[in-house]
PDB file of N, CA and C in Angstrom:
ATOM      1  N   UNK A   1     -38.840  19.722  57.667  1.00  0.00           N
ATOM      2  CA  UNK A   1     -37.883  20.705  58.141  1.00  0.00           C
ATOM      3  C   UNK A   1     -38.513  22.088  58.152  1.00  0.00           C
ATOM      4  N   UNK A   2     -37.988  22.484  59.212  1.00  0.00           N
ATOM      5  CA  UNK A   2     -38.536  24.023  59.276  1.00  0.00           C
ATOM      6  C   UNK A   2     -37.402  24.941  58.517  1.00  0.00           C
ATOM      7  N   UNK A   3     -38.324  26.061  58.441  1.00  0.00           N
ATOM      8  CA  UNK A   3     -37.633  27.329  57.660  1.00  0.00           C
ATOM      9  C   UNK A   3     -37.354  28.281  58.620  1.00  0.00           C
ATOM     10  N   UNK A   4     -36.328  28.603  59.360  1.00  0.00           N
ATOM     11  CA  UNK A   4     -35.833  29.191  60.523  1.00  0.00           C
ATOM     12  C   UNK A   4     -35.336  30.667  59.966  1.00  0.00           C
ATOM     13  N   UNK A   5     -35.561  31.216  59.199  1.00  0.00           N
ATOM     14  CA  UNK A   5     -34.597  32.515  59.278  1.00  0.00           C
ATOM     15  C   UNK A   5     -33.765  33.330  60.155  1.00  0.00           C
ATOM     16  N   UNK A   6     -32.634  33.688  60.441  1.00  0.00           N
ATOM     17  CA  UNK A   6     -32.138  34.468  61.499  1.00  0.00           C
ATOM     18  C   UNK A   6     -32.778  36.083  61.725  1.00  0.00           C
ATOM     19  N   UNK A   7     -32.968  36.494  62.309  1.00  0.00           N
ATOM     20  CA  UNK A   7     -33.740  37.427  62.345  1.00  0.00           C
ATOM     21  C   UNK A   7     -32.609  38.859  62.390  1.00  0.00           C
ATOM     22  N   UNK A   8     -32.643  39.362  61.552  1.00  0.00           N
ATOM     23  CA  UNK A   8     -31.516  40.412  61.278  1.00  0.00           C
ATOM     24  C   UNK A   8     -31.202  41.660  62.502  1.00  0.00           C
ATOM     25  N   UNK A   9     -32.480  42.065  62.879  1.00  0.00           N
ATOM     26  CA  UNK A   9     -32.196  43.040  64.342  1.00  0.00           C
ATOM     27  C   UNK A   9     -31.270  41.971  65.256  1.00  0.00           C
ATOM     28  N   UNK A  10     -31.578  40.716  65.489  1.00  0.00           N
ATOM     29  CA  UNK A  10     -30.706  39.640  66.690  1.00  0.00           C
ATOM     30  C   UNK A  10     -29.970  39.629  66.254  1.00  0.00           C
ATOM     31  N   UNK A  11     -29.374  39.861  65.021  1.00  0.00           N
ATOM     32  CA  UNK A  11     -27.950  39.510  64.154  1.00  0.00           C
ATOM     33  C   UNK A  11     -27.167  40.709  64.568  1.00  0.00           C
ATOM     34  N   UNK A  12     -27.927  41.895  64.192  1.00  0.00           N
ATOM     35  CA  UNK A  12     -27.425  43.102  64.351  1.00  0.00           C
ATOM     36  C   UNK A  12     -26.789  43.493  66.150  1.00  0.00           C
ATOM     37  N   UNK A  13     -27.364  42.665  66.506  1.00  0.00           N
ATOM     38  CA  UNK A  13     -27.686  43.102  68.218  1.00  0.00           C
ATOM     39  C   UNK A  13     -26.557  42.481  68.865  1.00  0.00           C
ATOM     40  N   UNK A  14     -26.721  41.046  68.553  1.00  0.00           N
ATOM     41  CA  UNK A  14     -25.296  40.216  68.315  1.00  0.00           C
ATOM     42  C   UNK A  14     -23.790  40.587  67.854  1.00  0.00           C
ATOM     43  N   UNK A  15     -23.679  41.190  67.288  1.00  0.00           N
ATOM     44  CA  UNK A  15     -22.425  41.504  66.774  1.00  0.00           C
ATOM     45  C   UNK A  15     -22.169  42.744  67.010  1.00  0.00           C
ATOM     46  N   UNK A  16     -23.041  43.369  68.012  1.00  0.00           N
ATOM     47  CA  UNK A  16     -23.120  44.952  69.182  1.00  0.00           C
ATOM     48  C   UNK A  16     -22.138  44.393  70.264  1.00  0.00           C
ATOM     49  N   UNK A  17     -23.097  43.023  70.497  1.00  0.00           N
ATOM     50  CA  UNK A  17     -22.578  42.851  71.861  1.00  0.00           C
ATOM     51  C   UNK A  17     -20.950  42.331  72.007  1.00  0.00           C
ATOM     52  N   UNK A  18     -20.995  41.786  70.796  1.00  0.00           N
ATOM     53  CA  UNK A  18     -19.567  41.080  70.946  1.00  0.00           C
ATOM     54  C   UNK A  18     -18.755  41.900  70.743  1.00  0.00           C
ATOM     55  N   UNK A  19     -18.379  43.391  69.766  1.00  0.00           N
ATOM     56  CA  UNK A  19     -17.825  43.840  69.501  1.00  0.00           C
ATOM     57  C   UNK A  19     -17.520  44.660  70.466  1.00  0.00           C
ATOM     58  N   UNK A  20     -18.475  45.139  71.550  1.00  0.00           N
ATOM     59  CA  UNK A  20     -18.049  45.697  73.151  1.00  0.00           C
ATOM     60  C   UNK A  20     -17.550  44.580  73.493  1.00  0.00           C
ATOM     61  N   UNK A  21     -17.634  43.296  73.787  1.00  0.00           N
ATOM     62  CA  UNK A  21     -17.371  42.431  74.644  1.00  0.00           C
ATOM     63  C   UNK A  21     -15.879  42.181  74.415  1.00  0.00           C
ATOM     64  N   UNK A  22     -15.577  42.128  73.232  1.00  0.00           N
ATOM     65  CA  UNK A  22     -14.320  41.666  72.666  1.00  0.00           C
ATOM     66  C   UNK A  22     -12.982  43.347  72.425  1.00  0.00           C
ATOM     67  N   UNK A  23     -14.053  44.314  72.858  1.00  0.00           N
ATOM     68  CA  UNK A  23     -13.294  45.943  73.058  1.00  0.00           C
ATOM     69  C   UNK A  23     -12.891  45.921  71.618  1.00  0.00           C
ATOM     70  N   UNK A  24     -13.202  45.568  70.433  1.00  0.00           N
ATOM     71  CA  UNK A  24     -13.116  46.167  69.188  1.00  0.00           C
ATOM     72  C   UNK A  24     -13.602  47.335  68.895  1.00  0.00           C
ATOM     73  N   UNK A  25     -12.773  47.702  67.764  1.00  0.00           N
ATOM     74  CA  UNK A  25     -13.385  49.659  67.281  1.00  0.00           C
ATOM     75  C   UNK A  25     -14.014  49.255  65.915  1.00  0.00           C
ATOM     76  N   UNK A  26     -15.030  48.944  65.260  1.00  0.00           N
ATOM     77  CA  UNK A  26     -14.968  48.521  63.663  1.00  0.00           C
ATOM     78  C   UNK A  26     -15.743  50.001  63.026  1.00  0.00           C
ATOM     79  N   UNK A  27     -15.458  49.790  62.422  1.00  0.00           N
ATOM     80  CA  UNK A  27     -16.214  50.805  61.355  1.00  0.00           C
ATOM     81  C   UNK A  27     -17.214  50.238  60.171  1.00  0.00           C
ATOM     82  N   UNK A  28     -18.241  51.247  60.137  1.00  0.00           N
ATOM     83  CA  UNK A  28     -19.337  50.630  59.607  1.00  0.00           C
ATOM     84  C   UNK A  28     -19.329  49.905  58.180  1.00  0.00           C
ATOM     85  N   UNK A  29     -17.953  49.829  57.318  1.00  0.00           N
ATOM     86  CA  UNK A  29     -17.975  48.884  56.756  1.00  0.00           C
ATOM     87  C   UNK A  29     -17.696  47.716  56.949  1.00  0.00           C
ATOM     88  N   UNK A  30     -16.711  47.204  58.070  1.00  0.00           N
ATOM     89  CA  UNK A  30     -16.442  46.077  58.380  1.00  0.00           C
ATOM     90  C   UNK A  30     -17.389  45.583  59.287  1.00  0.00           C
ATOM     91  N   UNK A  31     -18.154  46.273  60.402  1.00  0.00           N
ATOM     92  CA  UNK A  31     -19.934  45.770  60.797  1.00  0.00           C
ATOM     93  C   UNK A  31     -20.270  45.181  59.763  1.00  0.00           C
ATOM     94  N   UNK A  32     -20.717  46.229  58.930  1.00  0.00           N
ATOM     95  CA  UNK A  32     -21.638  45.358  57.514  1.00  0.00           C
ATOM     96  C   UNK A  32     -20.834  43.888  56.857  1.00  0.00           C
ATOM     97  N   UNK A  33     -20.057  43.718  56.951  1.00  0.00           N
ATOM     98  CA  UNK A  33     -19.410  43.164  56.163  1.00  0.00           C
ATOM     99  C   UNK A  33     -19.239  41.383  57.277  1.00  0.00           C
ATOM    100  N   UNK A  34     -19.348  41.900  58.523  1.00  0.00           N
ATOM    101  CA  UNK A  34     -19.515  40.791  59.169  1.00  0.00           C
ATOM    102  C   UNK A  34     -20.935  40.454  59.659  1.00  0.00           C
ATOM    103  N   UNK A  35     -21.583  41.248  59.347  1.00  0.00           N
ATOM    104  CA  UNK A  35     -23.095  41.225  59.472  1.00  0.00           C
ATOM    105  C   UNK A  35     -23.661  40.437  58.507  1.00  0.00           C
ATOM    106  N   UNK A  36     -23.137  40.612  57.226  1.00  0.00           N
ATOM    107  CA  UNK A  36     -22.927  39.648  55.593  1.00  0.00           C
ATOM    108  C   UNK A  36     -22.742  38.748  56.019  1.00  0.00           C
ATOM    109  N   UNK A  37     -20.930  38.059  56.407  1.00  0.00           N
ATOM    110  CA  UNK A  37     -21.070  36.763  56.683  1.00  0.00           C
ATOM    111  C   UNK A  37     -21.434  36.143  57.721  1.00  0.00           C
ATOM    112  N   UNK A  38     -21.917  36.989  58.594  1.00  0.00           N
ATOM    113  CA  UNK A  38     -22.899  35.979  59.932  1.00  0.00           C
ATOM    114  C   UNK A  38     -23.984  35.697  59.367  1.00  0.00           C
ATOM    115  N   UNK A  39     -24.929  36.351  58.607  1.00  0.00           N
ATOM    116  CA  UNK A  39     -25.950  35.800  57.668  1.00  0.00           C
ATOM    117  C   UNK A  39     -26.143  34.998  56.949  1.00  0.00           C
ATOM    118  N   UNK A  40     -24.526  34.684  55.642  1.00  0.00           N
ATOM    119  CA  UNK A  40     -24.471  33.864  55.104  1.00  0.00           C
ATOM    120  C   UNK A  40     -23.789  32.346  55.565  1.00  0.00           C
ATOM    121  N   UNK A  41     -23.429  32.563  56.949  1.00  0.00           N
ATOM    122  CA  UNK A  41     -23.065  31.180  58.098  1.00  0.00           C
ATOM    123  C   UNK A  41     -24.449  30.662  58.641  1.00  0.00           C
ATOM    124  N   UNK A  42     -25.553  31.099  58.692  1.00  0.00           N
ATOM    125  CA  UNK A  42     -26.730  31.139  59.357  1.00  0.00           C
ATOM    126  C   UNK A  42     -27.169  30.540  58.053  1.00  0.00           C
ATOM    127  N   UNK A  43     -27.466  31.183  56.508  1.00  0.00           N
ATOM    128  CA  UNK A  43     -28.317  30.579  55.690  1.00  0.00           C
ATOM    129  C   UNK A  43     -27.702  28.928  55.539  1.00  0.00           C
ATOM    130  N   UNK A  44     -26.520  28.516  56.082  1.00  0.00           N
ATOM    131  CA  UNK A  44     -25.428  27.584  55.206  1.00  0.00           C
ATOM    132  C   UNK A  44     -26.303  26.530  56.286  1.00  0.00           C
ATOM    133  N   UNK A  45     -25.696  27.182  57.623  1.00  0.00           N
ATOM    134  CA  UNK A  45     -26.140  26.110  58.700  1.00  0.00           C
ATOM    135  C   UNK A  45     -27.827  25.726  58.934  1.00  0.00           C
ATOM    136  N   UNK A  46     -28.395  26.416  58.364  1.00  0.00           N
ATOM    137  CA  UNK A  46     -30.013  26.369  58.647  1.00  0.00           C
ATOM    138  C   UNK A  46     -30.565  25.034  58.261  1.00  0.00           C
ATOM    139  N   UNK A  47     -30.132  23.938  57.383  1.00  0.00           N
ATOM    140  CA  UNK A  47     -30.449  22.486  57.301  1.00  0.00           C
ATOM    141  C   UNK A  47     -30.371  21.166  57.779  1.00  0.00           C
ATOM    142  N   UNK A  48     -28.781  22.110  58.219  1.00  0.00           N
ATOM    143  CA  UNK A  48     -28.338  21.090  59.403  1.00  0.00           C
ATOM    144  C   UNK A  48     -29.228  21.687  61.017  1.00  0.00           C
ATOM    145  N   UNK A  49     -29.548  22.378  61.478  1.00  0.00           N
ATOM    146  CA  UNK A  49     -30.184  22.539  62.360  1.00  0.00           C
ATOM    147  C   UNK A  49     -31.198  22.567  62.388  1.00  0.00           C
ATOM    148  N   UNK A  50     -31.679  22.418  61.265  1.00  0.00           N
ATOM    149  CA  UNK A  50     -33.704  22.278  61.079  1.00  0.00           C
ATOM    150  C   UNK A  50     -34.048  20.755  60.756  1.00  0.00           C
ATOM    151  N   UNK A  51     -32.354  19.744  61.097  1.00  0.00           N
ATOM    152  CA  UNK A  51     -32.694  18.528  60.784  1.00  0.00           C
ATOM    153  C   UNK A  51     -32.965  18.185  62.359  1.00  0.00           C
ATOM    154  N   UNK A  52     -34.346  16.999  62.271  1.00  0.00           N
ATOM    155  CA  UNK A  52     -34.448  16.626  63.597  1.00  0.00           C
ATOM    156  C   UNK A  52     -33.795  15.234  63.709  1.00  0.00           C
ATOM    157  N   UNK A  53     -33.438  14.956  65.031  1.00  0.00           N
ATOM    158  CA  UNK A  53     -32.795  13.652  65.524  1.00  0.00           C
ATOM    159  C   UNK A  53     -33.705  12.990  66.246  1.00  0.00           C
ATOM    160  N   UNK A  54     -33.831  11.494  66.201  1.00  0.00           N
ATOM    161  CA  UNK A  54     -34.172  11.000  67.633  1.00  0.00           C
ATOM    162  C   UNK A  54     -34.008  11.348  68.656  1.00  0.00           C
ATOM    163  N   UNK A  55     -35.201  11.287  69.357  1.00  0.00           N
ATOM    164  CA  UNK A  55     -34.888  11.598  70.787  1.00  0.00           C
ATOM    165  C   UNK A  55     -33.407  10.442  71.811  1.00  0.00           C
ATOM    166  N   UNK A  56     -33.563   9.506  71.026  1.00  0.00           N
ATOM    167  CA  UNK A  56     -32.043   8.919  71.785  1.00  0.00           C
ATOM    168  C   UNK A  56     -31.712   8.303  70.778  1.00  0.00           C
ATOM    169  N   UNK A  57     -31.127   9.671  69.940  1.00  0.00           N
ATOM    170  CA  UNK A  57     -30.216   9.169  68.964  1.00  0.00           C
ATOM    171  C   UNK A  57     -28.766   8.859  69.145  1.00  0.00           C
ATOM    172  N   UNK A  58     -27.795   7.652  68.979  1.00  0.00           N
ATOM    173  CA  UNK A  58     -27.027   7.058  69.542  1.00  0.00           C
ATOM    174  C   UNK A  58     -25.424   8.520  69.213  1.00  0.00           C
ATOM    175  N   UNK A  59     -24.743   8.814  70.225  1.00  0.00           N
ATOM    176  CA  UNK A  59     -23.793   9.788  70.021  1.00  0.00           C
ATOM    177  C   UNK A  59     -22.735   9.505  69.570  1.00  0.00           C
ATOM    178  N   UNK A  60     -21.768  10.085  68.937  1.00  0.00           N
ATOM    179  CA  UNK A  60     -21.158   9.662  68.119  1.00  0.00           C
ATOM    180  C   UNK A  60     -19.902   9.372  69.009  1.00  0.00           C
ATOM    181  N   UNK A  61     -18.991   8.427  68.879  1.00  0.00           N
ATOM    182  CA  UNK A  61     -17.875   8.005  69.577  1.00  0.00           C
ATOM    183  C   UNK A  61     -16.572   9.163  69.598  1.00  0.00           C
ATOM    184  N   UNK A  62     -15.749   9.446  70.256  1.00  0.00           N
ATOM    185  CA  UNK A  62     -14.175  10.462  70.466  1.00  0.00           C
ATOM    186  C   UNK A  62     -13.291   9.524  69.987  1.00  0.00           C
ATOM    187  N   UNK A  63     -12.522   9.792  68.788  1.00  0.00           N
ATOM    188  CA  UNK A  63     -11.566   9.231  68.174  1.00  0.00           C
ATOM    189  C   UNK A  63     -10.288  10.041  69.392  1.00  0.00           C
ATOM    190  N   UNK A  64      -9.774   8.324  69.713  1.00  0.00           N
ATOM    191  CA  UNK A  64      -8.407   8.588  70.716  1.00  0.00           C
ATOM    192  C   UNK A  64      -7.679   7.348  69.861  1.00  0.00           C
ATOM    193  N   UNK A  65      -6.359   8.134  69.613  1.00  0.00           N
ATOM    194  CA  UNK A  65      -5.450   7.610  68.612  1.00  0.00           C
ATOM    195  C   UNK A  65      -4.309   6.378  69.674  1.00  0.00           C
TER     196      UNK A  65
END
C-alpha cells in the first residue's frame, strides 16, 4: 500500500472553490475548521483507497427488496 498524503494547498484550494461554488460567506474559523475535518476524512479514507483490487474484481450486487 501506498502512503498518499492529501496535499494541503489542494485541500486548501478545494474548499476555495466550493465555498464560491456553493455562494457561502465562512469566516476564517469555520475554513479552518473544515479544512481540519477534510484532512481528517482524507487520513481515515487513505487505506481504503491505497487498497488495490483486481483488475476484474467481481462487483458487488444492488440489494432490491
Amino acid at each position: 500500500m501506498k502512503n498518499r498524503d492529501i496535499d494541503q494547498d489542494t485541500l486548501a484550494a478545494y474548499l476555495q472553490q466550493m465555498e464560491t461554488l456553493m455562494g457561502l460567506d465562512l469566516d476564517d474559523t469555520r475554513r479552518q475548521e473544515l479544512h481540519v475535518q477534510f484532512s481528517r476524512i482524507a487520513a481515515m479514507a487513505q487505506p481504503l483507497m491505497a487498497f488495490t483490487l483486481d483488475e476484474r474484481q467481481e462487483v458487488a450486487g444492488v440489494y432490491q427488496p
